[in-house]
Protein backbone atom coordinates (compact mmCIF):
# COMPACT_ATOMS: atom_id res chain seq x y z
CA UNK A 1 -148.26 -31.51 43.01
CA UNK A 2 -147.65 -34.86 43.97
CA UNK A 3 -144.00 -36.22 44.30
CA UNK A 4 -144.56 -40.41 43.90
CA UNK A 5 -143.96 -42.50 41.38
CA UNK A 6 -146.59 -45.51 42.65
CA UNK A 7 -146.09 -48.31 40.58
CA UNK A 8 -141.97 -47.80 40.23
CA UNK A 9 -141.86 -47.44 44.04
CA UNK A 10 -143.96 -50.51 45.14
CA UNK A 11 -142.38 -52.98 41.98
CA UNK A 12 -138.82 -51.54 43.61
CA UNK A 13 -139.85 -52.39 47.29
CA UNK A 14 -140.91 -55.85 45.65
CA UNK A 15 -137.57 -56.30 44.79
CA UNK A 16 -135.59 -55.77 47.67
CA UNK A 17 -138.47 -57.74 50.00
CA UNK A 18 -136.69 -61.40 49.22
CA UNK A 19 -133.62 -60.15 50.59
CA UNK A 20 -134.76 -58.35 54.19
CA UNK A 21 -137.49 -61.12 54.92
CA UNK A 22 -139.55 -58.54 54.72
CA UNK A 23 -143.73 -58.49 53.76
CA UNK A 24 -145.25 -56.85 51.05
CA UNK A 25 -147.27 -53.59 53.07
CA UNK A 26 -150.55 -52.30 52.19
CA UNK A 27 -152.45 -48.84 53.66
CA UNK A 28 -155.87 -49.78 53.73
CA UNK A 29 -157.57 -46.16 52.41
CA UNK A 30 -161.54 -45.71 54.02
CA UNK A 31 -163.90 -42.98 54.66
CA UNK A 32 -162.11 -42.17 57.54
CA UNK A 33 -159.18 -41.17 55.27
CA UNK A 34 -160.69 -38.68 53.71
CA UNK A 35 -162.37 -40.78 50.73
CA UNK A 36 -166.08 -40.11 49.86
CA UNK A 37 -166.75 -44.20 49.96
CA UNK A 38 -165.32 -47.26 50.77
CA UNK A 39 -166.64 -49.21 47.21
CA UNK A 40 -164.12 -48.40 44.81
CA UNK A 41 -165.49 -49.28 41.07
CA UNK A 42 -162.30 -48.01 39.11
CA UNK A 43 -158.79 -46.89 39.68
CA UNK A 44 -156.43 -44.91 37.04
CA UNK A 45 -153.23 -42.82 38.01
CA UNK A 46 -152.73 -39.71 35.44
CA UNK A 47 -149.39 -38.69 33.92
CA UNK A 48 -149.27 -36.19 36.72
CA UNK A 49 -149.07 -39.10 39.79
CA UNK A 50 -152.65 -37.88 40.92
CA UNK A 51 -154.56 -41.12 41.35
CA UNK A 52 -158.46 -40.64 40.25
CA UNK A 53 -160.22 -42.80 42.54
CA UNK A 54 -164.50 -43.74 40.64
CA UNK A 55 -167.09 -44.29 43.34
CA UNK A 56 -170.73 -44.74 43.26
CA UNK A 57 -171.58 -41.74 43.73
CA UNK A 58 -168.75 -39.04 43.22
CA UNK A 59 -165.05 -38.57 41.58
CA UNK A 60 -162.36 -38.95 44.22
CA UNK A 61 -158.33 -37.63 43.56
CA UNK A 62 -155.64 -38.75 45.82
CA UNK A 63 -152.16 -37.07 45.72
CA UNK A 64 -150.30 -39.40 48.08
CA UNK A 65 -151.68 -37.41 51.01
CA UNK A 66 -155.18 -36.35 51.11
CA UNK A 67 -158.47 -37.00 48.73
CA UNK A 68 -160.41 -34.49 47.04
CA UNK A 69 -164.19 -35.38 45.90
CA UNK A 70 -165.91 -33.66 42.80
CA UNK A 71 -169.25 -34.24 42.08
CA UNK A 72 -172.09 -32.58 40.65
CA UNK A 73 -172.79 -28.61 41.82
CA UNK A 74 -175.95 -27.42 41.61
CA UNK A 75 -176.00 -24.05 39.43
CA UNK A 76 -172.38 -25.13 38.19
CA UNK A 77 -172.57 -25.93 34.63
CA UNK A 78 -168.32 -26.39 35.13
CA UNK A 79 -169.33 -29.17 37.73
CA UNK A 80 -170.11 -32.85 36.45
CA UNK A 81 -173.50 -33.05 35.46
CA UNK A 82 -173.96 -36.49 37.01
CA UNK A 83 -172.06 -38.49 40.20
CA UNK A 84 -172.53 -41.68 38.40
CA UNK A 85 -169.37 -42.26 36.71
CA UNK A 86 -168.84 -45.13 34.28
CA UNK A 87 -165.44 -44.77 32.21
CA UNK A 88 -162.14 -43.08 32.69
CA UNK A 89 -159.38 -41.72 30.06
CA UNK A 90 -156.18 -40.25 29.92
CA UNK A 91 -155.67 -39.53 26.59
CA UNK A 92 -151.80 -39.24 24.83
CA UNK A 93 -151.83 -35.45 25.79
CA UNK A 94 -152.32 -36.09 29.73
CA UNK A 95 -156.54 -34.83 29.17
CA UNK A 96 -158.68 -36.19 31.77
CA UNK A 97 -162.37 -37.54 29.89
CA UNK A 98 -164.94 -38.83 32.25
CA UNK A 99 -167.78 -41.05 30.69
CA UNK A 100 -171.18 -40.69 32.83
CA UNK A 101 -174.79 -41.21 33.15
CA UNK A 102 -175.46 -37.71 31.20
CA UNK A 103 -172.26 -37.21 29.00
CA UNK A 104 -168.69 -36.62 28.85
CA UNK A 105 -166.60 -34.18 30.31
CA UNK A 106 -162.66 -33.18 30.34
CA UNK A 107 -160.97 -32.60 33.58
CA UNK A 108 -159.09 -29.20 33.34
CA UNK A 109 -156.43 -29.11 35.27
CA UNK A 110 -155.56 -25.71 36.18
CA UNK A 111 -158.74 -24.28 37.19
CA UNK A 112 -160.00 -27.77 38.54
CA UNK A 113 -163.16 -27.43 36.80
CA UNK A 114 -164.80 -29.83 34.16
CA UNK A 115 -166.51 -28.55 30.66
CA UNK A 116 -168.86 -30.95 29.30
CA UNK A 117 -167.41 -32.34 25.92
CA UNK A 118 -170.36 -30.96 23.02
CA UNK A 119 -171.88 -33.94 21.07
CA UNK A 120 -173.23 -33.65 18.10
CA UNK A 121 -176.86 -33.60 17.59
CA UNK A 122 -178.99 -35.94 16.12
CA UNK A 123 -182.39 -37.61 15.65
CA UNK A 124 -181.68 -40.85 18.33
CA UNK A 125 -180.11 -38.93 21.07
CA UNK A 126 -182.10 -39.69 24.38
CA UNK A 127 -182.40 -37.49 27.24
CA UNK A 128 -180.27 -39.48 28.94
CA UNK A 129 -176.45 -40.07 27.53
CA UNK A 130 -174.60 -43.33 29.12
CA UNK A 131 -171.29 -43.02 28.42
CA UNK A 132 -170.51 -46.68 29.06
CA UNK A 133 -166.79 -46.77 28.12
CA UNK A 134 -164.22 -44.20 26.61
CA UNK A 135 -160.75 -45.19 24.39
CA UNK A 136 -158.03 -43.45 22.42
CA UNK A 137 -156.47 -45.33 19.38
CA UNK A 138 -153.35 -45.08 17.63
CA UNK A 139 -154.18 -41.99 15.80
CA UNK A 140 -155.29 -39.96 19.12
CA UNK A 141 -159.12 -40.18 17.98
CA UNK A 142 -161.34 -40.56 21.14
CA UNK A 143 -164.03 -43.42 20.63
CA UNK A 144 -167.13 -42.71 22.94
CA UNK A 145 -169.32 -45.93 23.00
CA UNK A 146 -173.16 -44.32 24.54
CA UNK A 147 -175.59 -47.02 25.57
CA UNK A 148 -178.81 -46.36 23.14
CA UNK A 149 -176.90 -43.40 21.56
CA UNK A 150 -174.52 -45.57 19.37
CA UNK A 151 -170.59 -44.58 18.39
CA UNK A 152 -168.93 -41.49 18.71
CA UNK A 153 -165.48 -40.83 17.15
CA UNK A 154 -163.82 -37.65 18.25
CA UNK A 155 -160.67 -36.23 15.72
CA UNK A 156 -158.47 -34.01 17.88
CA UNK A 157 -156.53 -33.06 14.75
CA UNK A 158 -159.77 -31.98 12.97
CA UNK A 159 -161.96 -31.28 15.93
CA UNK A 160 -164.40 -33.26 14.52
CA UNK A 161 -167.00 -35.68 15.68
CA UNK A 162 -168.01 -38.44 13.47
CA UNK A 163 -171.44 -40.41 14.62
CA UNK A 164 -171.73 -44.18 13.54
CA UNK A 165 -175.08 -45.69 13.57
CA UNK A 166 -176.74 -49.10 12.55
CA UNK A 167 -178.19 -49.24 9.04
CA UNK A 168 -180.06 -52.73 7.77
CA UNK A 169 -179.44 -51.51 4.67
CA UNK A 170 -175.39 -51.29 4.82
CA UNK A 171 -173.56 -54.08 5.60
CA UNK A 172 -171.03 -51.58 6.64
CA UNK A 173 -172.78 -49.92 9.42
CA UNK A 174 -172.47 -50.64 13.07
CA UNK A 175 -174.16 -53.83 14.20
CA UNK A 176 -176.12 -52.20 16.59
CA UNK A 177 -177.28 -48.95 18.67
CA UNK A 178 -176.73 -50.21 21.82
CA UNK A 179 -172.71 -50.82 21.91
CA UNK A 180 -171.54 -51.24 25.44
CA UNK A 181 -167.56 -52.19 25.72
CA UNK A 182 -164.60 -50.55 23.41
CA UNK A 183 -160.98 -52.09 22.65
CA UNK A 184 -158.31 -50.75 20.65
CA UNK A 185 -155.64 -53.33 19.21
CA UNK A 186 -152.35 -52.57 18.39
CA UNK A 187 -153.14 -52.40 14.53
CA UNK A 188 -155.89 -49.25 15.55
CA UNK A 189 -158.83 -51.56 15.02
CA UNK A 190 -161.56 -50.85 17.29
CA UNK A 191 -163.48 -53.71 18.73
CA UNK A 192 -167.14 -52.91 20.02
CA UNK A 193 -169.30 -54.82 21.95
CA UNK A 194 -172.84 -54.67 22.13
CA UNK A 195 -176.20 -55.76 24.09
CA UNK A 196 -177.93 -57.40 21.49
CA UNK A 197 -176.07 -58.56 18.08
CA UNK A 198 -172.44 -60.08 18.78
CA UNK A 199 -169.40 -57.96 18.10
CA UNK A 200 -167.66 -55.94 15.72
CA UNK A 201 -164.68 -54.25 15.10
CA UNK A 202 -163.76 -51.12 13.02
CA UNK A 203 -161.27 -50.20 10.35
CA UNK A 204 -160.64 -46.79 10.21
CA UNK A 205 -158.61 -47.58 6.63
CA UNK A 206 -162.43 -48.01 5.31
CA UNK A 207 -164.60 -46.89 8.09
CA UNK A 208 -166.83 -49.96 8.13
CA UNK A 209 -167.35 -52.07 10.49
CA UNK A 210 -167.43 -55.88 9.98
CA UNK A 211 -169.65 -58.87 12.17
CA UNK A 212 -167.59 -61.37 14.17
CA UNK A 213 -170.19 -63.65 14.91
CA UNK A 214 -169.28 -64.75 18.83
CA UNK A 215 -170.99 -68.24 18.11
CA UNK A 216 -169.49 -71.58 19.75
CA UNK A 217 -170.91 -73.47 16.99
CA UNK A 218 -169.99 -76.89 18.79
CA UNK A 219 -171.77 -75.99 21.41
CA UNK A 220 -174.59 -73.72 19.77
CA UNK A 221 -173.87 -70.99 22.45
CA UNK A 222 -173.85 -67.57 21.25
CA UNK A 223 -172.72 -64.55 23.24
CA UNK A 224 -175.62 -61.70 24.46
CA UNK A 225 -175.49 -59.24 26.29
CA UNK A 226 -171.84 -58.67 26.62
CA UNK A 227 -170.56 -55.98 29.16
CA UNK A 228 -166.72 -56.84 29.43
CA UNK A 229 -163.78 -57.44 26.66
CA UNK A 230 -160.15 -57.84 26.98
CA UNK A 231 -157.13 -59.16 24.82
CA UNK A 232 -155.05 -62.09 26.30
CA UNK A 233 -151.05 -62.62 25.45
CA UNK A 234 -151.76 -64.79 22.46
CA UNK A 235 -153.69 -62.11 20.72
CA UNK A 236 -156.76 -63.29 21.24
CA UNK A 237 -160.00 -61.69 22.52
CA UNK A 238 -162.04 -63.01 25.63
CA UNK A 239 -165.89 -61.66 26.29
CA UNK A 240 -168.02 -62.26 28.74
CA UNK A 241 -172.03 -61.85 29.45
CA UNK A 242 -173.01 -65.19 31.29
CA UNK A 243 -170.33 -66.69 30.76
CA UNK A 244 -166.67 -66.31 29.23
CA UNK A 245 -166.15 -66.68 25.34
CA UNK A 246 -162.74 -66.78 23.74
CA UNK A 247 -162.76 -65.59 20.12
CA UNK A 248 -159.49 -67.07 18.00
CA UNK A 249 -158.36 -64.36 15.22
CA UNK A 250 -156.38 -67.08 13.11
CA UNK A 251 -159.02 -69.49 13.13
CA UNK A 252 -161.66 -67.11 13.29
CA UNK A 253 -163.32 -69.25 15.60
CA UNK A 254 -165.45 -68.77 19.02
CA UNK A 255 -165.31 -71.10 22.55
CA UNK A 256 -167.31 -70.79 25.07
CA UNK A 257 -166.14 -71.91 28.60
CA UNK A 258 -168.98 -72.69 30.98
CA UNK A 259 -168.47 -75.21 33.85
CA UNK A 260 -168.24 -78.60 32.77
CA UNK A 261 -168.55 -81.98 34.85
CA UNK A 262 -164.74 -81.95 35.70
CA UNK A 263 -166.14 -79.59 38.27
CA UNK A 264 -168.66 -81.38 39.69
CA UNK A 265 -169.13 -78.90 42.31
CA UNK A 266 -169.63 -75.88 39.71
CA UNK A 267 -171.03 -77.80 37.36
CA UNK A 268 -174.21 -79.00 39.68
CA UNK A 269 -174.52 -75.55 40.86
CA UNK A 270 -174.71 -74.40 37.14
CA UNK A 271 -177.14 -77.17 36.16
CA UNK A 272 -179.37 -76.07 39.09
CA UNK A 273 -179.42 -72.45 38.19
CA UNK A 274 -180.48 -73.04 34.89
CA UNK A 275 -183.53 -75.10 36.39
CA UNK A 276 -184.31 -72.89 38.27
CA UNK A 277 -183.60 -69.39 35.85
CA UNK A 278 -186.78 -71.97 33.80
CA UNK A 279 -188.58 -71.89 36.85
CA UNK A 280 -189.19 -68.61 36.93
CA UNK A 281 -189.31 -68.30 33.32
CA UNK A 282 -192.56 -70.31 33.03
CA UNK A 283 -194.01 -68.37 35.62
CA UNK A 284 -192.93 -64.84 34.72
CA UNK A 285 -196.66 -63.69 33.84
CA UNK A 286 -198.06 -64.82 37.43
CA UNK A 287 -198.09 -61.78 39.28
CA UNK A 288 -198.75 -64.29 42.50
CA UNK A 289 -195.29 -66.36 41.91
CA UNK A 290 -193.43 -65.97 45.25
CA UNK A 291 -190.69 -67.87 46.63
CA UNK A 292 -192.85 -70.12 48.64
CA UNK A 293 -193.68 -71.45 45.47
CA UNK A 294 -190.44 -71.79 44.15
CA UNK A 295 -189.44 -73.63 47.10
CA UNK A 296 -192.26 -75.83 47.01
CA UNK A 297 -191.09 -76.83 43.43
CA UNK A 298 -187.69 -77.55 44.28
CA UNK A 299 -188.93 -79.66 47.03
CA UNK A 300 -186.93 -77.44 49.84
CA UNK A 301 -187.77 -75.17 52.75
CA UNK A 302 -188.13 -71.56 52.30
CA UNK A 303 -185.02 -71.73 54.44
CA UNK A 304 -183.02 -74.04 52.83
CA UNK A 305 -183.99 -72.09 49.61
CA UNK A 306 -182.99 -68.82 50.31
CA UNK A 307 -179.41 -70.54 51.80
CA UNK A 308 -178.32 -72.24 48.48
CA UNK A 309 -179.35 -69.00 46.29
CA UNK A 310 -177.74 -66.42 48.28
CA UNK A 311 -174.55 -69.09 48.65
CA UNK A 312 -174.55 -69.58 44.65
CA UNK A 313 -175.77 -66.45 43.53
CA UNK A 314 -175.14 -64.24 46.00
CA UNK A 315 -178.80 -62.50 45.99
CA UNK A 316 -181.68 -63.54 48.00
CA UNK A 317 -184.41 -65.63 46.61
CA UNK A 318 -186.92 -62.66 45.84
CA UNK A 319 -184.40 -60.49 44.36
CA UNK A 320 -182.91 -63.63 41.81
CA UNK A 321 -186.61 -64.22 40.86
CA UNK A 322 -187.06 -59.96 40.28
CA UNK A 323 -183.76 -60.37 37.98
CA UNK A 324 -184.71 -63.02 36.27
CA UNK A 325 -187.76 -60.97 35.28
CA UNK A 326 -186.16 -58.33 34.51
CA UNK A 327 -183.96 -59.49 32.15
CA UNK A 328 -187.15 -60.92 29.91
CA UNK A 329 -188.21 -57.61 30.27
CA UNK A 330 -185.07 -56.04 28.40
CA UNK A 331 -185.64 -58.92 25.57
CA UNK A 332 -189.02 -57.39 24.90
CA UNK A 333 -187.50 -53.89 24.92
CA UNK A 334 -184.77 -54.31 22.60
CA UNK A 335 -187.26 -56.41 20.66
CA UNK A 336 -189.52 -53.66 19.96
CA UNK A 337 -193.14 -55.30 19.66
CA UNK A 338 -194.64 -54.38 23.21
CA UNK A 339 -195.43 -51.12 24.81
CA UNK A 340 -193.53 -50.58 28.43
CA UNK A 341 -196.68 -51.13 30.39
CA UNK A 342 -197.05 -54.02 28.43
CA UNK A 343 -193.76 -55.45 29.60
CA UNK A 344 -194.56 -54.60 32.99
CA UNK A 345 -197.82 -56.82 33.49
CA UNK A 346 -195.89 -59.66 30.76
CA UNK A 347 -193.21 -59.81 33.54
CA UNK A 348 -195.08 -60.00 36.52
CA UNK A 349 -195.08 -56.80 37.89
CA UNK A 350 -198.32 -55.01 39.31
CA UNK A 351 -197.17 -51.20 39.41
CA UNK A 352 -195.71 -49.49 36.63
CA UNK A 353 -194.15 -47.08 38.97
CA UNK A 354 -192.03 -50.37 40.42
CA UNK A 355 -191.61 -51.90 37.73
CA UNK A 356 -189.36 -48.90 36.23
CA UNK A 357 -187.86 -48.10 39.44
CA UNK A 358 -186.07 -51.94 39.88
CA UNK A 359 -185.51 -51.77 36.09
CA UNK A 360 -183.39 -48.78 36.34
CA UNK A 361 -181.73 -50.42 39.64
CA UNK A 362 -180.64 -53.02 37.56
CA UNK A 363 -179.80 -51.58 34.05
CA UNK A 364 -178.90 -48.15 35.25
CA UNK A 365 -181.52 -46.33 33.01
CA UNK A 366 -185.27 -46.36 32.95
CA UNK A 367 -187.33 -48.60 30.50
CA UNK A 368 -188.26 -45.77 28.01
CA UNK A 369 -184.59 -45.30 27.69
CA UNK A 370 -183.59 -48.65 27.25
């Protein structure tokens, strides 16, 4: 059992710093320490002082001294089914949930094992079950947002499971099937984000869920696609997909903050990524489209191209023009009107067999699951 309390001990040694001279100290934790990678994707520190480090590929737990890994075991239906983690939970009575590429489990302490947590069947559950994020409300219900699998909504009290899915016909239902991001106000409303169609939030007074349309209308920008959601000190909620949105609850209004000329810097960069994000666009069906081409339209060396897109983008050339691609490709999936190896030759890809395989690189799941 650990014997730390982190965040009380380092806000303490913060304290007394002005007066010694002294400067903040940080361990830097690697491989060589004991951890199963150095890329760190999510940190959370348990009622218990164990601190559950997520990496790529495994579940790390530091007690101050040493790390311990868990991953998947073979045989070991007590083991995590999958390494790829995506959400962590400590719920109000100190349980452990873990949110992954095939389910959810719950940590148990004592014999260090962890039991997948049963879902309920039903007629749209895919093979594969992305637990994208994981949150307790007021009430101690456990929300369970599955990418493609809609809304879970777990009753400790009752130890039941209540499954929320997207009806045209109700204006009640959830907006859509494919919510990714979860937040839980202070009032117990749950606010879901999805892939495709905007927000919503949740009142569990009703159990309905109601639109917020995530529209700047000023700037006729609406938010798609959104993958992160937080709550700022004035109460109001920010979103992001490619760019940042802030949605006012008094005015129930929506801005969207993208660079503007006061940055001229930014803003060129952003004007010339758009240009180019066309670019490729109008040439997504020609299998032949290379970046020699691209550079020839943006009157540059192949050089001077691949420079000023890894500098503003951070990915090379081929791999910005694969994206772009890609991302057409999951408009045509969620739109419904093409078959997959449709999509592939639409998007400019020659092998089917690729064509899934840097799909699933990008979106974490394969096209048939998307």
């Amino acid at each position: 059992m650990p014997h730390f309390k982190l965040l009380y001990f380092f806000f303490s040694f913060l304290f007394f710093l002005p007066s010694y001279g002294l400067q903040p100290y940080f361990r830097h934790y690697t491989v060589e320490n004991g951890l199963s990678s150095n890329t760190i994707q999510c940190l959370l520190q348990d009622q218990t002082e164990y601190i559950w480090c997520r990496t790529p590929d495994d579940l790390n737990r530091f007690d101050s001294r040493y790390f311990k890994t868990f991953r998947h075991i073979p045989g070991d239906i007590s083991s995590l089914s999958n390494n790829i983690i995506h959400s962590l939970l400590e719920d109000s009575d100190g349980i452990l949930w873990i949110g992954t590429e095939n389910g959810v489990f719950r940590y148990h302490a004592s014999l260090e094992k962890f039991p997948a947590f049963p879902l309920p069947y039903t007629v749209h559950r895919f093979a594969q079950n992305i637990v994208y994020n994981l949150q307790e409300d007021h009430r101690g219900n456990i929300w369970i947002s599955i990418f493609g699998n809609n809304l879970f909504g777990y009753d400790p009290y009752t130890i039941v499971t209540r499954y929320y899915l997207s009806d045209i016909n109700d204006t009640g239902s959830l907006i859509s099937n494919l919510p990714t991001q979860l937040l839980v106000n202070r009032k117990g409303k749950l606010w879901i984000t999805t892939h495709d169609k905007d927000i919503c939030k949740y009142s569990p007074y009703s159990d309905t869920f109601t639109p917020i349309n995530a529209t700047d209308l000023k700037n006729d920008r609406t938010a798609r696609c959104i993958y992160a959601l937080c709550k700022d000190l004035f109460r109001n909620f920010r979103f992001g997909d490619n760019g940042l949105y802030k949605y006012n609850k008094t005015t129930h209004s929506c801005i969207a903050f993208f660079p503007t000329s006061s940055d001229p810097l930014q803003y060129v960069h952003y004007k010339w990524l758009l240009k180019l994000n066309k670019t490729t666009q109008e040439n997504i069906s020609n299998t032949d489209f290379s970046v020699n081409q691209l550079a020839r339209n943006e009157n540059m060396s192949r050089t001077l191209l691949y420079t000023k897109v890894k500098a503003v983008t951070g990915l090379p050339p081929n791999e910005f023009i694969r994206s772009s691609h890609l991302r057409k490709a999951a408009e045509y999936l969620v739109g419904n009107e093409y078959k997959i190896n449709e999509i592939c030759y639409m998007v400019g890809f020659n092998s089917p067999f690729y064509f899934a395989k840097y799909f699933q690189n990008q979106f974490g799941v394969l096209p048939k699951d998307f």
